[in-house]
PDB file of N, CA and C in Angstrom:
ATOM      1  N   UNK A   1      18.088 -13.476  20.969  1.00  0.00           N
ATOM      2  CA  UNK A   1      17.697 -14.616  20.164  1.00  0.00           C
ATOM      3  C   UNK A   1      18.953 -15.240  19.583  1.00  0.00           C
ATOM      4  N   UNK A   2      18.997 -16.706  19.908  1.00  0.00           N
ATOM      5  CA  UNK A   2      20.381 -17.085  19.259  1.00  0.00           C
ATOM      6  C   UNK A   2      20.227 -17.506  18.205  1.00  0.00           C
ATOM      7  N   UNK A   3      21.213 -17.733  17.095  1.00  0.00           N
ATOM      8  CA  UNK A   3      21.389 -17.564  15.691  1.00  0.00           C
ATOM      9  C   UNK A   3      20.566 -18.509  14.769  1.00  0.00           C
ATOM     10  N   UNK A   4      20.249 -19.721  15.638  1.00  0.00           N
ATOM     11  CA  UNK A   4      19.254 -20.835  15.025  1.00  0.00           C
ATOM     12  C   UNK A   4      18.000 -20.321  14.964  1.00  0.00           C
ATOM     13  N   UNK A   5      17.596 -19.992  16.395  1.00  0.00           N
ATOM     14  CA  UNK A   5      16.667 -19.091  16.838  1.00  0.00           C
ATOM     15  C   UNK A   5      15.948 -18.338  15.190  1.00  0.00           C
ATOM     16  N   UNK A   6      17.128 -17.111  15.380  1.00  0.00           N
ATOM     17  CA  UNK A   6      16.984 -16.226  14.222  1.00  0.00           C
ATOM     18  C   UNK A   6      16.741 -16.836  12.756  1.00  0.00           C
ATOM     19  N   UNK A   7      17.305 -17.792  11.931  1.00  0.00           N
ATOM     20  CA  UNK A   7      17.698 -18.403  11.193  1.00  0.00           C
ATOM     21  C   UNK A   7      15.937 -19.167  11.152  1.00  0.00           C
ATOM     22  N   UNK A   8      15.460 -19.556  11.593  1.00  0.00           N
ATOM     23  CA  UNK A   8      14.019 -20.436  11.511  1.00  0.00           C
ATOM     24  C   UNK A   8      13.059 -19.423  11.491  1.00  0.00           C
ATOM     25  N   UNK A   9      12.723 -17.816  12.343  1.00  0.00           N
ATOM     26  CA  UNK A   9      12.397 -17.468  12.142  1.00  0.00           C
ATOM     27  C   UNK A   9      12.204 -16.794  10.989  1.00  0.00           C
ATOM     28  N   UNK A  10      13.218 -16.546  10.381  1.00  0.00           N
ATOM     29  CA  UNK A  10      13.300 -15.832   8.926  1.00  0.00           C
ATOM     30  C   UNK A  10      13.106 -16.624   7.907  1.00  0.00           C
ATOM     31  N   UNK A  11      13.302 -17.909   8.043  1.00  0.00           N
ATOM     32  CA  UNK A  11      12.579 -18.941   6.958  1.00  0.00           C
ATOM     33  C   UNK A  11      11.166 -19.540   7.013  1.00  0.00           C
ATOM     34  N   UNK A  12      10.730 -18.915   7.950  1.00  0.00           N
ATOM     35  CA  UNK A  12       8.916 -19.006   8.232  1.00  0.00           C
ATOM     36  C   UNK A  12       8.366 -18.048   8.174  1.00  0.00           C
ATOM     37  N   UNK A  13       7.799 -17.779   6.939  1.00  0.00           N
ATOM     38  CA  UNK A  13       6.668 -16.389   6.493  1.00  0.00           C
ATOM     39  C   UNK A  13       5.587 -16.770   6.557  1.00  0.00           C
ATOM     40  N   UNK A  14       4.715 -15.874   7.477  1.00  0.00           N
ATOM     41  CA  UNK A  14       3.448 -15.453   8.265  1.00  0.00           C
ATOM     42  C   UNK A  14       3.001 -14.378   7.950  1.00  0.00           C
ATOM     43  N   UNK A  15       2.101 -13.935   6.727  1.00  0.00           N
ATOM     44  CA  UNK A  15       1.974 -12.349   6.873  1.00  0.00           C
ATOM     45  C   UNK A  15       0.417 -12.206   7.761  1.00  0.00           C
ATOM     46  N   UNK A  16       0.146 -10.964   8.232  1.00  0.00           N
ATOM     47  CA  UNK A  16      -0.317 -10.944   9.303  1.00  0.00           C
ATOM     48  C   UNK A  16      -1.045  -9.423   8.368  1.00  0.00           C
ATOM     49  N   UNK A  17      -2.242  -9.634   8.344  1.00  0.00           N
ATOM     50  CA  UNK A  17      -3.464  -8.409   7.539  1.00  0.00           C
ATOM     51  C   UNK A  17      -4.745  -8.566   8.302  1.00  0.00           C
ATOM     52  N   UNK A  18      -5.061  -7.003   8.420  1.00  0.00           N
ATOM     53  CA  UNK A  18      -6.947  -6.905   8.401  1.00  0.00           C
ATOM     54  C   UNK A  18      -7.606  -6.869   7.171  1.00  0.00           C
ATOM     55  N   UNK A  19      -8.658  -7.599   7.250  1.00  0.00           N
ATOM     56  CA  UNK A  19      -9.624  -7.726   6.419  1.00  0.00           C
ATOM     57  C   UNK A  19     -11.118  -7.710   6.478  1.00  0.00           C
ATOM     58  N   UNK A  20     -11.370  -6.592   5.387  1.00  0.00           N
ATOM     59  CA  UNK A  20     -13.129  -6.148   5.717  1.00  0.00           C
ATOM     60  C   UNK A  20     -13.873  -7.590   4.988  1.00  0.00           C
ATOM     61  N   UNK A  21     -14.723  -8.150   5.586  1.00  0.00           N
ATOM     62  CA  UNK A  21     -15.482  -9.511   5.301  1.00  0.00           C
ATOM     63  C   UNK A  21     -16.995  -8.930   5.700  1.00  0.00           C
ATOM     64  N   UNK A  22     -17.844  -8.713   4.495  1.00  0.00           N
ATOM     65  CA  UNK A  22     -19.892  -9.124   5.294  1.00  0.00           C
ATOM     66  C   UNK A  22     -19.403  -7.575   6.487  1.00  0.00           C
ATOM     67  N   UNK A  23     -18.680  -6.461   6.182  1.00  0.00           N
ATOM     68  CA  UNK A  23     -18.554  -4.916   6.321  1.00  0.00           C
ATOM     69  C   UNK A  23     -17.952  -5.123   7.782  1.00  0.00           C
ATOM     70  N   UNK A  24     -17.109  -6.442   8.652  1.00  0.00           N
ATOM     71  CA  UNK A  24     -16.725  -5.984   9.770  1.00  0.00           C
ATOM     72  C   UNK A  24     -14.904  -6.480   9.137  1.00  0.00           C
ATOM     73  N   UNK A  25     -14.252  -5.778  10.161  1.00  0.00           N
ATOM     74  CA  UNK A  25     -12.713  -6.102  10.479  1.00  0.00           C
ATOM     75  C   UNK A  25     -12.712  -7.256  10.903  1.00  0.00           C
ATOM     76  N   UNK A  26     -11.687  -8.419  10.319  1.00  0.00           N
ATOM     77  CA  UNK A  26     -11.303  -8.905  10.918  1.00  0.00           C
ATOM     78  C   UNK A  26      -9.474  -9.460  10.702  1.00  0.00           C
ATOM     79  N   UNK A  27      -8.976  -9.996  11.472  1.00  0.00           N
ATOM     80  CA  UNK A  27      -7.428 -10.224  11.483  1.00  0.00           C
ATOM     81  C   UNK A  27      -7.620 -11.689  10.787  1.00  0.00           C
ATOM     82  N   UNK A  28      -6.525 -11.721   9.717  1.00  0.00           N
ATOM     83  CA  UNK A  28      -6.048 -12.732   9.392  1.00  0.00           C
ATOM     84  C   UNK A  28      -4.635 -13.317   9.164  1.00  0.00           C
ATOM     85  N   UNK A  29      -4.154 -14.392   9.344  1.00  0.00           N
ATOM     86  CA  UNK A  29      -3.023 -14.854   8.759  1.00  0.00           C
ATOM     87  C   UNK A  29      -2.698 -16.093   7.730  1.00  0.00           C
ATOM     88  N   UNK A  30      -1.753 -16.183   7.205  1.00  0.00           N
ATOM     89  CA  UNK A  30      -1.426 -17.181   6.311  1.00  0.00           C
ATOM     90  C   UNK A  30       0.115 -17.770   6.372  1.00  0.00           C
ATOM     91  N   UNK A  31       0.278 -18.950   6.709  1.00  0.00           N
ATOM     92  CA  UNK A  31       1.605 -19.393   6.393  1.00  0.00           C
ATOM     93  C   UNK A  31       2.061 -20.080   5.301  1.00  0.00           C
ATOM     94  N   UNK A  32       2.991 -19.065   4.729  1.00  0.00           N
ATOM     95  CA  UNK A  32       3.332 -18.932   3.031  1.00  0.00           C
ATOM     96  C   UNK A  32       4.389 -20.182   2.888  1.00  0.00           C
ATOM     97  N   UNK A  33       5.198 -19.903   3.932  1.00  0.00           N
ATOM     98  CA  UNK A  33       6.192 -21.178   3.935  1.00  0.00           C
ATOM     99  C   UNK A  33       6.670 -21.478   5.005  1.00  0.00           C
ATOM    100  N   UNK A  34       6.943 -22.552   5.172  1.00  0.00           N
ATOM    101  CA  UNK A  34       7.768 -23.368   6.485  1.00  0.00           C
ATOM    102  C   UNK A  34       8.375 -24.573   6.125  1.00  0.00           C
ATOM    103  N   UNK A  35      10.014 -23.750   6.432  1.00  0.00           N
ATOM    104  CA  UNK A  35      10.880 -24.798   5.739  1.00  0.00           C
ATOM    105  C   UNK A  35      11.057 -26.026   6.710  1.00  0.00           C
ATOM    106  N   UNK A  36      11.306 -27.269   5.924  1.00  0.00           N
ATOM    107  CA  UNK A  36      11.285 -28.497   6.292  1.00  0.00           C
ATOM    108  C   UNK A  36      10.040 -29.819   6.832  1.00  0.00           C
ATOM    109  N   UNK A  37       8.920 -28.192   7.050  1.00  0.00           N
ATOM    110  CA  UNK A  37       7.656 -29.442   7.056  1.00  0.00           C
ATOM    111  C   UNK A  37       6.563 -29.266   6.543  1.00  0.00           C
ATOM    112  N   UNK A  38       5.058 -29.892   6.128  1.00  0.00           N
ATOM    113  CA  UNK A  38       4.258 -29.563   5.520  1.00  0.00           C
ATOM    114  C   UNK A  38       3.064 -28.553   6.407  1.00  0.00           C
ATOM    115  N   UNK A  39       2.256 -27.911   6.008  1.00  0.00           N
ATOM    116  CA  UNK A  39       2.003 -26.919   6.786  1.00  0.00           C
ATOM    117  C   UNK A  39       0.633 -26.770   6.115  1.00  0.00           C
ATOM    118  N   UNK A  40      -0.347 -26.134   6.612  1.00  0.00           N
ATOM    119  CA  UNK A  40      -1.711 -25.663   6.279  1.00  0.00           C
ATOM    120  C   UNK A  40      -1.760 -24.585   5.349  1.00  0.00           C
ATOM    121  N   UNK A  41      -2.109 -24.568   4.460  1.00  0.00           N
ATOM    122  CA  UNK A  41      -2.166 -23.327   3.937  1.00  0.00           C
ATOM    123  C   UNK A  41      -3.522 -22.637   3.633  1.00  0.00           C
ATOM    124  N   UNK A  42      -4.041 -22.891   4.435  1.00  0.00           N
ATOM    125  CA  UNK A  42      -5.798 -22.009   4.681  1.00  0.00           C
ATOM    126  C   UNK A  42      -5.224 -20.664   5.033  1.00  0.00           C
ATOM    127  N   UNK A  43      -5.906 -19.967   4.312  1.00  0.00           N
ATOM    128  CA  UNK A  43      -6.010 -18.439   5.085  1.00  0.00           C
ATOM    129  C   UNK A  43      -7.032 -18.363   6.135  1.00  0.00           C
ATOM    130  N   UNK A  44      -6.470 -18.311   7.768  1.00  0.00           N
ATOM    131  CA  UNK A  44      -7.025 -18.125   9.186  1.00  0.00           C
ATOM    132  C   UNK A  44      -7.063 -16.682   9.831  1.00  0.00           C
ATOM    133  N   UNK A  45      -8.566 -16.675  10.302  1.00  0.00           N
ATOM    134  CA  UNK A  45      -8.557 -16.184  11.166  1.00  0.00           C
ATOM    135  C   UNK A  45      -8.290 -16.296  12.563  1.00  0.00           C
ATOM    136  N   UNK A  46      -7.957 -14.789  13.030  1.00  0.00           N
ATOM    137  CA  UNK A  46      -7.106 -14.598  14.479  1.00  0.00           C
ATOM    138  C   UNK A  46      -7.803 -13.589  15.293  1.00  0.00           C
ATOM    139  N   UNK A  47      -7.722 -14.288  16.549  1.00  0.00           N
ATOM    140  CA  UNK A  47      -8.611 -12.813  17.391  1.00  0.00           C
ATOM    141  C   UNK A  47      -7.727 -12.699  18.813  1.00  0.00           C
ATOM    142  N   UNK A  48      -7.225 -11.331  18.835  1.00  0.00           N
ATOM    143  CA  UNK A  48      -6.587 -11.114  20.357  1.00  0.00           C
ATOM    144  C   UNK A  48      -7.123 -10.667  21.555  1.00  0.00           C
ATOM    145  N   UNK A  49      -7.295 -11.271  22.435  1.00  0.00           N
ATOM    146  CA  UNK A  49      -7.368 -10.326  23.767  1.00  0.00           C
ATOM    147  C   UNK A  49      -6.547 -10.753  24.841  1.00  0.00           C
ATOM    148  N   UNK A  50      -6.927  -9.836  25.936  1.00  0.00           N
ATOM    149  CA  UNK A  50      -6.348  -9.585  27.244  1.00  0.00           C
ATOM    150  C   UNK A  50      -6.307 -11.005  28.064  1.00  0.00           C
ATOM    151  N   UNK A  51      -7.411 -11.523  27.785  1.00  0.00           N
ATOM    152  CA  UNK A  51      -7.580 -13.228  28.674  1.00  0.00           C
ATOM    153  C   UNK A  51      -6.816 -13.741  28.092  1.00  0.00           C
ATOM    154  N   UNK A  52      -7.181 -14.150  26.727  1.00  0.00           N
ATOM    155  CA  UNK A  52      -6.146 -15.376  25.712  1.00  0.00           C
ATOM    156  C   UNK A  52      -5.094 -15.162  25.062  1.00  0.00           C
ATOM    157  N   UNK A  53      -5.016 -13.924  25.131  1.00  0.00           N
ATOM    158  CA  UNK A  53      -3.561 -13.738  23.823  1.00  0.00           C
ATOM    159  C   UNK A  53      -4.542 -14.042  22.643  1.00  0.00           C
ATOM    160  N   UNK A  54      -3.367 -14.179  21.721  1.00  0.00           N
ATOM    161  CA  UNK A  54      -3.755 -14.787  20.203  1.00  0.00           C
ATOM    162  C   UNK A  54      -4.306 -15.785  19.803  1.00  0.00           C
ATOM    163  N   UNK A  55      -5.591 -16.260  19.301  1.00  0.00           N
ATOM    164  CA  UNK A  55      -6.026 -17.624  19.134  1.00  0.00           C
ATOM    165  C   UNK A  55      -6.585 -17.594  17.697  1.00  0.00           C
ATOM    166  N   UNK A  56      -6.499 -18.520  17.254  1.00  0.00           N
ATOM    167  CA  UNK A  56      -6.789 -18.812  15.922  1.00  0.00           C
ATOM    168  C   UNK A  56      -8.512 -19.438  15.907  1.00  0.00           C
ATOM    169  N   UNK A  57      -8.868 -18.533  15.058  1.00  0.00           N
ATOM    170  CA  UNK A  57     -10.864 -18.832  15.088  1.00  0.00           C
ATOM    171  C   UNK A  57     -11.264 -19.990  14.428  1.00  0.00           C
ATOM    172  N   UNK A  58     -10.400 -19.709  13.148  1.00  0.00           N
ATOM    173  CA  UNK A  58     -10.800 -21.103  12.277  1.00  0.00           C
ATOM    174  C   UNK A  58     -10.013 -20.676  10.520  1.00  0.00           C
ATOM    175  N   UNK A  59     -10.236 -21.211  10.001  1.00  0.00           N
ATOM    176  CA  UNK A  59     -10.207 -20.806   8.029  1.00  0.00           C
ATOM    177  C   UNK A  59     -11.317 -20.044   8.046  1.00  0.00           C
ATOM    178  N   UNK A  60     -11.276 -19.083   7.176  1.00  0.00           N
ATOM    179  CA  UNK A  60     -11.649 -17.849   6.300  1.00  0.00           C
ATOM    180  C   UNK A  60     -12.557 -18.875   5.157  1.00  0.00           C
ATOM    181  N   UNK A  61     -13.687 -18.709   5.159  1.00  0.00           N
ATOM    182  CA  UNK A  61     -14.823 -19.600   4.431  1.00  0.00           C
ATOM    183  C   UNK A  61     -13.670 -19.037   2.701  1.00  0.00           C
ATOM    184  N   UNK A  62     -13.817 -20.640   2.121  1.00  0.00           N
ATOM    185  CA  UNK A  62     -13.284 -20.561   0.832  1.00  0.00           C
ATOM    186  C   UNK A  62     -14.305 -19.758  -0.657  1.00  0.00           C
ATOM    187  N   UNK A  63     -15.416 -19.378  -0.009  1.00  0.00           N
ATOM    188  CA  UNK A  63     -15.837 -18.274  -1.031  1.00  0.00           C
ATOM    189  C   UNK A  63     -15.615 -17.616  -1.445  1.00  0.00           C
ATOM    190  N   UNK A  64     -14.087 -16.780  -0.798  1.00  0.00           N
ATOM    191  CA  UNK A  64     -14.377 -15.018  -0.803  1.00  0.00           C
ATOM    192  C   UNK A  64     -12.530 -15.461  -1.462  1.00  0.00           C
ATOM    193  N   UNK A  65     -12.736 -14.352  -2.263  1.00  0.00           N
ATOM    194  CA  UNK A  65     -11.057 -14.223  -2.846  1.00  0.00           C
ATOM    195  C   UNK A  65     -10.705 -12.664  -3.127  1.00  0.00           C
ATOM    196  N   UNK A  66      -9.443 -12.354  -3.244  1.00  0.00           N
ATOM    197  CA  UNK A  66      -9.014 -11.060  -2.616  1.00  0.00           C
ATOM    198  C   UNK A  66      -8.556 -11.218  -1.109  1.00  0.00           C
ATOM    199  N   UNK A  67      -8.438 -12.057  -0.395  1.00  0.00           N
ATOM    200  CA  UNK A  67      -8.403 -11.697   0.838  1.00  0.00           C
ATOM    201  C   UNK A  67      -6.884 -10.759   1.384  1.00  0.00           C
ATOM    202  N   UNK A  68      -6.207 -10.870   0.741  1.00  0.00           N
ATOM    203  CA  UNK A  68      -5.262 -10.289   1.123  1.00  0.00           C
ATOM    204  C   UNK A  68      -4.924  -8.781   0.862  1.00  0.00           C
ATOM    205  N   UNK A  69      -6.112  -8.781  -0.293  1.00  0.00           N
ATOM    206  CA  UNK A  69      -6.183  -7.144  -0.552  1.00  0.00           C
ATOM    207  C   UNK A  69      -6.783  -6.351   0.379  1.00  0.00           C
ATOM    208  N   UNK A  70      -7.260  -6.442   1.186  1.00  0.00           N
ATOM    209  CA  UNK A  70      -8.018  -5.610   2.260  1.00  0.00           C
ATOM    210  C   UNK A  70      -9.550  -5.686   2.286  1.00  0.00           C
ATOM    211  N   UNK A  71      -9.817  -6.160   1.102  1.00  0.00           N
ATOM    212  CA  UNK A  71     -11.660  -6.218   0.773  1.00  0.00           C
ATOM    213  C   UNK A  71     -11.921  -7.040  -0.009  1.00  0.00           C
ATOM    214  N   UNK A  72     -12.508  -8.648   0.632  1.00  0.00           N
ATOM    215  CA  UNK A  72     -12.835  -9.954   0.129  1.00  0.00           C
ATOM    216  C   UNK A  72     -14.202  -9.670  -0.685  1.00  0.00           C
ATOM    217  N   UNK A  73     -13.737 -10.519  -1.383  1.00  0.00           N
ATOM    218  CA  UNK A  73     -15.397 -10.522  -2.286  1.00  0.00           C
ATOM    219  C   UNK A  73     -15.847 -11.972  -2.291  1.00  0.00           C
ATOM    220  N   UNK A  74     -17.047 -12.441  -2.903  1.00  0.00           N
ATOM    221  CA  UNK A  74     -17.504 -13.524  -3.025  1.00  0.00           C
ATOM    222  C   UNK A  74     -17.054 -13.918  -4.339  1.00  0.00           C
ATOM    223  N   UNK A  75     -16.328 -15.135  -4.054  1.00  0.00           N
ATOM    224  CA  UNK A  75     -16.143 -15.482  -5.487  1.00  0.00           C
ATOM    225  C   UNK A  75     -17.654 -16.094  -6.515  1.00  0.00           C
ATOM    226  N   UNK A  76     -17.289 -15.474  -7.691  1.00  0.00           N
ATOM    227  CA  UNK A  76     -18.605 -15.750  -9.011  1.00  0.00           C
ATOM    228  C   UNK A  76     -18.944 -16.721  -9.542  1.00  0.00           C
TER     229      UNK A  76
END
């Protein structure tokens, strides 16, 4: 990876968690920052397989908070 390469990657944070939602697993991500342009900041779900690789399902319904703790709740 050459040094620009490296350098963009490390200024774009993606954390990458499972999360129990309605008692199943599922994968989520969030992009915290991305320097120089404006960016989504929904917390998304992600689903992998063998056909598609990685694809993004949609946003994580805005009810539930905790998500990053491992076990969403409905917000009150």
């Amino acid at each position: 990876m050459s040094g620009s390469g490296l350098t963009s990657l490390l200024q774009n944070i993606i954390p990458l968690r499972f999360v129990e939602i309605q008692g199943r697993m599922k994968r989520i991500l969030a992009i915290l920052k991305m320097r120089w342009t404006e960016h989504d900041e929904s917390i998304l779900e992600f689903r992998i397989s063998s056909q598609n690789g990685a694809r993004i399902v949609g946003a994580i319904d805005k009810d539930y908070m905790g998500i990053f703790t491992g076990v969403a709740k409905r917000a009150e």
